[in-house]
N, C-alpha and C. Protein backbone atom coordinates (compact mmCIF):
# COMPACT_ATOMS: atom_id res chain seq x y z
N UNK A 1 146.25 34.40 -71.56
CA UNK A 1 147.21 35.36 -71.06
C UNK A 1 147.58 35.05 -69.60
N UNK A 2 146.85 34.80 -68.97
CA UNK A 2 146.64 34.32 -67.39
C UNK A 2 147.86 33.27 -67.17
N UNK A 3 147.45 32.17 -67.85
CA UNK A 3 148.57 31.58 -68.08
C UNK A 3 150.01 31.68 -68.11
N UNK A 4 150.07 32.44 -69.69
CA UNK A 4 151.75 32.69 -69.40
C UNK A 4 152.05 33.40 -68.56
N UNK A 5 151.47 34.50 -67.76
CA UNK A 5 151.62 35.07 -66.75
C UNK A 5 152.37 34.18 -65.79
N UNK A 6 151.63 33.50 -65.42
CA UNK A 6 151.48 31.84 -64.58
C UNK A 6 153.13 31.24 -64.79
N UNK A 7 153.07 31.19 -65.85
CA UNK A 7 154.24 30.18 -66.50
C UNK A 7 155.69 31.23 -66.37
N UNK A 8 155.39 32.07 -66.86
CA UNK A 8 156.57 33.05 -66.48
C UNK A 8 156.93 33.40 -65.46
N UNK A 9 155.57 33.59 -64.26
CA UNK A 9 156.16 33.55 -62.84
C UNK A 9 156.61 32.53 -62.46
N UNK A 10 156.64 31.42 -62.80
CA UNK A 10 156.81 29.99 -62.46
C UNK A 10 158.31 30.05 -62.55
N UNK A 11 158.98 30.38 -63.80
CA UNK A 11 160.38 30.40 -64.56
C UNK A 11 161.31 31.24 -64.09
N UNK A 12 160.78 32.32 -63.55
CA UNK A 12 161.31 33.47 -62.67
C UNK A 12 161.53 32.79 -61.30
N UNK A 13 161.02 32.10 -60.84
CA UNK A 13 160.77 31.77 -59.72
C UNK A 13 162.35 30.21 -59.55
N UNK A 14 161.57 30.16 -60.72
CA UNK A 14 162.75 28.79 -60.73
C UNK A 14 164.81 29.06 -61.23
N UNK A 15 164.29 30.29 -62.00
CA UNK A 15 165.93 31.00 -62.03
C UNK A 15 166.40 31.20 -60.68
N UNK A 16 165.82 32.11 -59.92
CA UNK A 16 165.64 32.65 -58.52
C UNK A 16 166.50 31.54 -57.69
N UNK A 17 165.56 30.60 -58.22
CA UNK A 17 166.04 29.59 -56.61
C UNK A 17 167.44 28.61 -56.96
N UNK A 18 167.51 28.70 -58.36
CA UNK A 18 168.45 28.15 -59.26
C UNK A 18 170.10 29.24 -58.60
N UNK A 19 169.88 30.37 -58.78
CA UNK A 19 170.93 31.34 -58.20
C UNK A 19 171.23 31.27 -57.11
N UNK A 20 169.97 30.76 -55.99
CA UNK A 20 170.47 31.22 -55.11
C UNK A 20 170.90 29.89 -54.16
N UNK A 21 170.49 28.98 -54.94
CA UNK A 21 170.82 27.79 -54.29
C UNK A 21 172.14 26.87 -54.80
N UNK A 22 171.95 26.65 -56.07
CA UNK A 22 173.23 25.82 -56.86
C UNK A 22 174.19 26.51 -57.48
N UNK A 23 175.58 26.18 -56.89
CA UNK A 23 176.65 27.09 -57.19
C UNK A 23 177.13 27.17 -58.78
N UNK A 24 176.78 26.01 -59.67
CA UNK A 24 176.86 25.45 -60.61
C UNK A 24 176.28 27.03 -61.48
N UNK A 25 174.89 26.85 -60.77
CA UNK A 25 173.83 27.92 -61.51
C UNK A 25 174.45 29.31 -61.82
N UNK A 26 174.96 29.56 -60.49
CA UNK A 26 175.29 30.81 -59.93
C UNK A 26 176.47 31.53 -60.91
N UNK A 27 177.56 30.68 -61.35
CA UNK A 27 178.48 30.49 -61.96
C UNK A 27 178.27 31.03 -63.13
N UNK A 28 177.35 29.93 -63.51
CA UNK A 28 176.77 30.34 -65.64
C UNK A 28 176.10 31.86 -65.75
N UNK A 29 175.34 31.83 -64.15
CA UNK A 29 174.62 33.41 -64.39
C UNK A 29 175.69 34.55 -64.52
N UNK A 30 176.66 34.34 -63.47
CA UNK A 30 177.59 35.54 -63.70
C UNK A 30 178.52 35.50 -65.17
N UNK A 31 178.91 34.17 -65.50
CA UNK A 31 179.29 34.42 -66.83
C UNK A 31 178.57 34.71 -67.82
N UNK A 32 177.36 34.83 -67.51
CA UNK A 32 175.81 35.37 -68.80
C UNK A 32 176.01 36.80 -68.76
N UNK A 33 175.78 37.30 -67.33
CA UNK A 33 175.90 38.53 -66.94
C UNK A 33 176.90 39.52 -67.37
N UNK A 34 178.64 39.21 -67.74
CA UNK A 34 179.50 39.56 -68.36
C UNK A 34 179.82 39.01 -69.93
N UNK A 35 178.96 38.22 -70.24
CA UNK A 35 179.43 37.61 -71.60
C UNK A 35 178.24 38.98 -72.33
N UNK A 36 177.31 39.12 -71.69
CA UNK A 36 176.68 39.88 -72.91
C UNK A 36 177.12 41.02 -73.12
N UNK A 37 177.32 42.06 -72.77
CA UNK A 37 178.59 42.84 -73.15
C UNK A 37 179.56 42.37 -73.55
N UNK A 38 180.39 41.59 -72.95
CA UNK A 38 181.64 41.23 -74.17
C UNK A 38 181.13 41.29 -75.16
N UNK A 39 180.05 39.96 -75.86
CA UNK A 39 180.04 39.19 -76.66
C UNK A 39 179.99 40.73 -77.61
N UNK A 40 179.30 41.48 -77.34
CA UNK A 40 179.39 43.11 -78.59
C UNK A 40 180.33 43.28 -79.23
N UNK A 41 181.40 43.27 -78.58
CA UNK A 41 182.98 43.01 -78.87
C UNK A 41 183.44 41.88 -79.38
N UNK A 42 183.27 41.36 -79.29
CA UNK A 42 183.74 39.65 -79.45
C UNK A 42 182.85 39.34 -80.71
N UNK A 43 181.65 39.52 -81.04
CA UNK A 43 180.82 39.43 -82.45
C UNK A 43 181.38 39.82 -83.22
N UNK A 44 181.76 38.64 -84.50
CA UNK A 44 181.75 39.72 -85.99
C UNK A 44 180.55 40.14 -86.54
N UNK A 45 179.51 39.75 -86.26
CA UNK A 45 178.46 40.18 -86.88
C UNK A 45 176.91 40.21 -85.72
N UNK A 46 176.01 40.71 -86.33
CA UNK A 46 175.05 40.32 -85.32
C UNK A 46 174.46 38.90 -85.00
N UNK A 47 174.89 38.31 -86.58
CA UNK A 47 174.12 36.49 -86.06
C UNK A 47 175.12 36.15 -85.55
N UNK A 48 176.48 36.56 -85.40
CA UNK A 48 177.72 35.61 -84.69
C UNK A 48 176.87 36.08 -83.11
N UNK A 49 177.17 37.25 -82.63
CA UNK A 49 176.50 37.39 -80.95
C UNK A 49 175.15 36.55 -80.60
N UNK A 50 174.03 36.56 -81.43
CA UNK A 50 172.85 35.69 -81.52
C UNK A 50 173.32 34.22 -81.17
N UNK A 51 174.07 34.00 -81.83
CA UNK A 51 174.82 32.91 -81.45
C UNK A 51 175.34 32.15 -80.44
N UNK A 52 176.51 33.17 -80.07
CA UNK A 52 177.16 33.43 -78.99
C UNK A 52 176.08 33.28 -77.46
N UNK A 53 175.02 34.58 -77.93
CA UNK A 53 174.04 34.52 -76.18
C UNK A 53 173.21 32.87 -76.40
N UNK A 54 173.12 32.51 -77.21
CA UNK A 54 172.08 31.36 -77.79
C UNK A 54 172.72 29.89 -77.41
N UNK A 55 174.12 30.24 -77.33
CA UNK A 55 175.05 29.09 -76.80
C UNK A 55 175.13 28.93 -75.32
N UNK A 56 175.16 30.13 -74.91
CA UNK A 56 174.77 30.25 -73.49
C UNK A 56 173.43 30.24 -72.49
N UNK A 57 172.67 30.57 -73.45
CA UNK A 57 170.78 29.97 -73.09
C UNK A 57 170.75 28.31 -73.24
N UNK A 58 171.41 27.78 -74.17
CA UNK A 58 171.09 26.17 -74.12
C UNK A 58 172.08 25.51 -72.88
N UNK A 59 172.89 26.36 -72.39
CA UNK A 59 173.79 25.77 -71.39
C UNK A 59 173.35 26.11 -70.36
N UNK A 60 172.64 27.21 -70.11
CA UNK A 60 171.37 27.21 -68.76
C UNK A 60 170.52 26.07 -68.89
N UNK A 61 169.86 26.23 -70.14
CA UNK A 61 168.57 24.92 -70.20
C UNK A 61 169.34 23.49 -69.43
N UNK A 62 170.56 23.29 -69.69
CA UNK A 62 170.89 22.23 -69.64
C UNK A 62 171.20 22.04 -67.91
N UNK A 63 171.86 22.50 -67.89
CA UNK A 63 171.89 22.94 -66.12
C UNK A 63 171.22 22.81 -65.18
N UNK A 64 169.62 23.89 -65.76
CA UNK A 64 168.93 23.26 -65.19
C UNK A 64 167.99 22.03 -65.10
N UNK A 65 167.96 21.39 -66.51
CA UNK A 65 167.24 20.41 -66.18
C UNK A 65 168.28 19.15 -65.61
N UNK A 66 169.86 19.01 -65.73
CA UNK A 66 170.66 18.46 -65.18
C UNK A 66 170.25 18.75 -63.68
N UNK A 67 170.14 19.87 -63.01
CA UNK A 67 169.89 20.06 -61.70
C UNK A 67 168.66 19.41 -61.33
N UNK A 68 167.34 19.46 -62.19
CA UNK A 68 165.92 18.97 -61.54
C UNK A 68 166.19 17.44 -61.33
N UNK A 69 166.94 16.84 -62.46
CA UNK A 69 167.39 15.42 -62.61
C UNK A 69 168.23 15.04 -61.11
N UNK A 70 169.19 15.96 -60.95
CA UNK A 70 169.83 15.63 -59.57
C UNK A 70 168.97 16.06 -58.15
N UNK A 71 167.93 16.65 -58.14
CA UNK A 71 167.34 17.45 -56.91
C UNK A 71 166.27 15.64 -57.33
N UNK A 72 165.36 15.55 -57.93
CA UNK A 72 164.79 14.62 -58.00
C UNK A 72 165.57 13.02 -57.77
N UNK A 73 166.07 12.80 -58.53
CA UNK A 73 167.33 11.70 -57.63
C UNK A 73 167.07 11.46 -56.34
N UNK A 74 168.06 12.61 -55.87
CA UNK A 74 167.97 12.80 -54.25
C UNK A 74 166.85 12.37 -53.74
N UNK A 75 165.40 13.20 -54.29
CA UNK A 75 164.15 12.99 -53.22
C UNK A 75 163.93 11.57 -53.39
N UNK A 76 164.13 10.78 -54.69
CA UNK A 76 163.76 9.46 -55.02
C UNK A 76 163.98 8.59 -54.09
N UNK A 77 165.50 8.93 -53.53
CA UNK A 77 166.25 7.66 -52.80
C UNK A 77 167.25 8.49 -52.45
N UNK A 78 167.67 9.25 -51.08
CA UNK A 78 168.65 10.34 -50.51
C UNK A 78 170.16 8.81 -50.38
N UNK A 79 169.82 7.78 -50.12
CA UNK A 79 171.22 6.83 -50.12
C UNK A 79 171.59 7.05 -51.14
N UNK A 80 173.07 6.53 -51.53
CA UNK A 80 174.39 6.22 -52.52
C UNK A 80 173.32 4.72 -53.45
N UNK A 81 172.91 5.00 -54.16
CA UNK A 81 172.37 3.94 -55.36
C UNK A 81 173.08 3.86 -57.03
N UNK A 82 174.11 2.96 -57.07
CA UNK A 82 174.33 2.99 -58.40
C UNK A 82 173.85 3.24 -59.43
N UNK A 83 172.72 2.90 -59.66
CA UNK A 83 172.12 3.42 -61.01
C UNK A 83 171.57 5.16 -61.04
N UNK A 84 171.53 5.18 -59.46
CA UNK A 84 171.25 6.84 -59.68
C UNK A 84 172.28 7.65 -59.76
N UNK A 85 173.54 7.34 -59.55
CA UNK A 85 174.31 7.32 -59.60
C UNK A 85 174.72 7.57 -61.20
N UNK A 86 174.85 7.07 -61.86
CA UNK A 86 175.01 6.94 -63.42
C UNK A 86 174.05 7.61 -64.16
N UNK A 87 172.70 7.85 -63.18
CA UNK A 87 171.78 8.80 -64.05
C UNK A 87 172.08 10.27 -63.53
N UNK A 88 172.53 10.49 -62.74
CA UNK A 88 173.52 11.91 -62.43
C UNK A 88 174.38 12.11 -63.47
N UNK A 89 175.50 11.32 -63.15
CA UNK A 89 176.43 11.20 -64.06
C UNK A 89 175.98 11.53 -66.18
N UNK A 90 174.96 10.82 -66.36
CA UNK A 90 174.21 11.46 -67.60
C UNK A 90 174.16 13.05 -67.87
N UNK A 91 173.71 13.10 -66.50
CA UNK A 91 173.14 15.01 -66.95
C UNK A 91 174.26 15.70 -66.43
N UNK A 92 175.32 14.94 -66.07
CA UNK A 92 176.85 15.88 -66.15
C UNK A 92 177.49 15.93 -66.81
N UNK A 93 177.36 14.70 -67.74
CA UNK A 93 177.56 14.49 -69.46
C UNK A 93 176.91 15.73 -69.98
N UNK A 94 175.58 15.92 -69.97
CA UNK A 94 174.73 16.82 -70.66
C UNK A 94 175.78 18.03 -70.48
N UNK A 95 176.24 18.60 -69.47
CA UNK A 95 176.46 19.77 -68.95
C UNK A 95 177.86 19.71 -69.93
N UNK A 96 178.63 19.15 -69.81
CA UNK A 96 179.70 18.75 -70.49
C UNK A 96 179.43 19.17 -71.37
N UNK A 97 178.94 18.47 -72.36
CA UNK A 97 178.56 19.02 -73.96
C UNK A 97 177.76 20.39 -74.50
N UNK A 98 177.35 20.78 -73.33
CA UNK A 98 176.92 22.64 -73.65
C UNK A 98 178.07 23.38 -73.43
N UNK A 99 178.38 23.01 -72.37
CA UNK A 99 179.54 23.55 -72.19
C UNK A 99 180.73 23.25 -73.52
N UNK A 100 180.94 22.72 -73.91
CA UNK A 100 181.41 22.47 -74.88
C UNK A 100 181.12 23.42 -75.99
N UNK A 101 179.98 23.40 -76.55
CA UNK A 101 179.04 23.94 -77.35
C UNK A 101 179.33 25.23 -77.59
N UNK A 102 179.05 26.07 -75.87
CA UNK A 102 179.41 27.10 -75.99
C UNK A 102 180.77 27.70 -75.96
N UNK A 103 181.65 26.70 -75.48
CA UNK A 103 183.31 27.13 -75.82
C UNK A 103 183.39 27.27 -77.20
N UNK A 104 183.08 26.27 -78.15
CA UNK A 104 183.27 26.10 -80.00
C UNK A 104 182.77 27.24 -80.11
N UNK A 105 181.70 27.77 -79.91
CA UNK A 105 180.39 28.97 -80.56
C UNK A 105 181.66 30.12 -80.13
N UNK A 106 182.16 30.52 -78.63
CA UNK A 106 182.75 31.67 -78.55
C UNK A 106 183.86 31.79 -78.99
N UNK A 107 184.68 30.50 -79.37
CA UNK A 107 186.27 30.84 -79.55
C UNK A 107 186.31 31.19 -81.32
N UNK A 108 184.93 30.39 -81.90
CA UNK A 108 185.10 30.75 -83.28
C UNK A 108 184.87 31.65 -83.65
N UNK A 109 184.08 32.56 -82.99
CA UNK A 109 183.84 34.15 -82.74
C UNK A 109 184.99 34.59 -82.15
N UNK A 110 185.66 34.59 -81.64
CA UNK A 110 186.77 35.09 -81.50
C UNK A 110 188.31 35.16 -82.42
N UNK A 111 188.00 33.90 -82.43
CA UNK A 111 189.41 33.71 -84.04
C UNK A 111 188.50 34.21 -85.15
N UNK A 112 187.69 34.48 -85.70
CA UNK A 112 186.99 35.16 -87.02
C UNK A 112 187.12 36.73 -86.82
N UNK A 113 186.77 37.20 -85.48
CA UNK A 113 187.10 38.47 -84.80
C UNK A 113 188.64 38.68 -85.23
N UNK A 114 189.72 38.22 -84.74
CA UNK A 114 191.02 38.06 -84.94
C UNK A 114 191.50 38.19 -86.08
N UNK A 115 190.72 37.18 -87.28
CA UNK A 115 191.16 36.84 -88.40
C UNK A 115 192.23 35.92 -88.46
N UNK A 116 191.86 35.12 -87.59
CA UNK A 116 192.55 34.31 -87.78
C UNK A 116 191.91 32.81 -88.48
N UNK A 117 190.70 32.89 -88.72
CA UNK A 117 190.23 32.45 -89.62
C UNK A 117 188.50 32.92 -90.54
């Protein structure tokens, strides 16, 4: 029990500094913060919203470990290095494709909402 205690303060701790430091972060939180209410509205069903918040939890995950990838970078070697360079560039790919993810997940909830399909 001690543990997850441990581990959960750890995660709390790391949202925290995630908000208050990377604008990137800051961004997804406030659209978390208003998507979950929408999404009530915006759900046709309850697994469509499950969905919906679930598309937006993997696009945090991604974020942040895109961010530890870029904060670590940095400490590795703070100069302009090509290959770190391209390994940034990876986890902005990553970000890309959640983002993605979660556009498909909400708009198809939204046109099914609509009926439009």
């Amino acid at each position: 029990m001690k543990r997850l205690f441990s581990a959960t303060k750890n995660s709390l701790r790391g949202i925290a500094d995630g908000i208050k430091t990377e604008a990137a972060v800051r961004e997804e939180a406030i659209v978390f913060v208003l998507a979950v209410p929408i999404g009530v509205f915006i759900a046709p069903s309850l697994a469509w919203y499950i969905a919906m918040i679930a598309a937006l939890l993997v696009l945090f995950a991604v974020e942040f470990l895109n961010t530890a990838i870029e904060k670590l970078s940095d400490h590795v070697t703070p100069e302009q290095h090509r290959d770190i360079g391209r390994i940034k560039d990876f986890g902005s790919s990553a970000v890309f494709f959640a983002l993605a993810l979660a556009a498909l997940v909400w708009l198809a909830a939204l046109a099914l909402r609509c009926g439009l399909i």
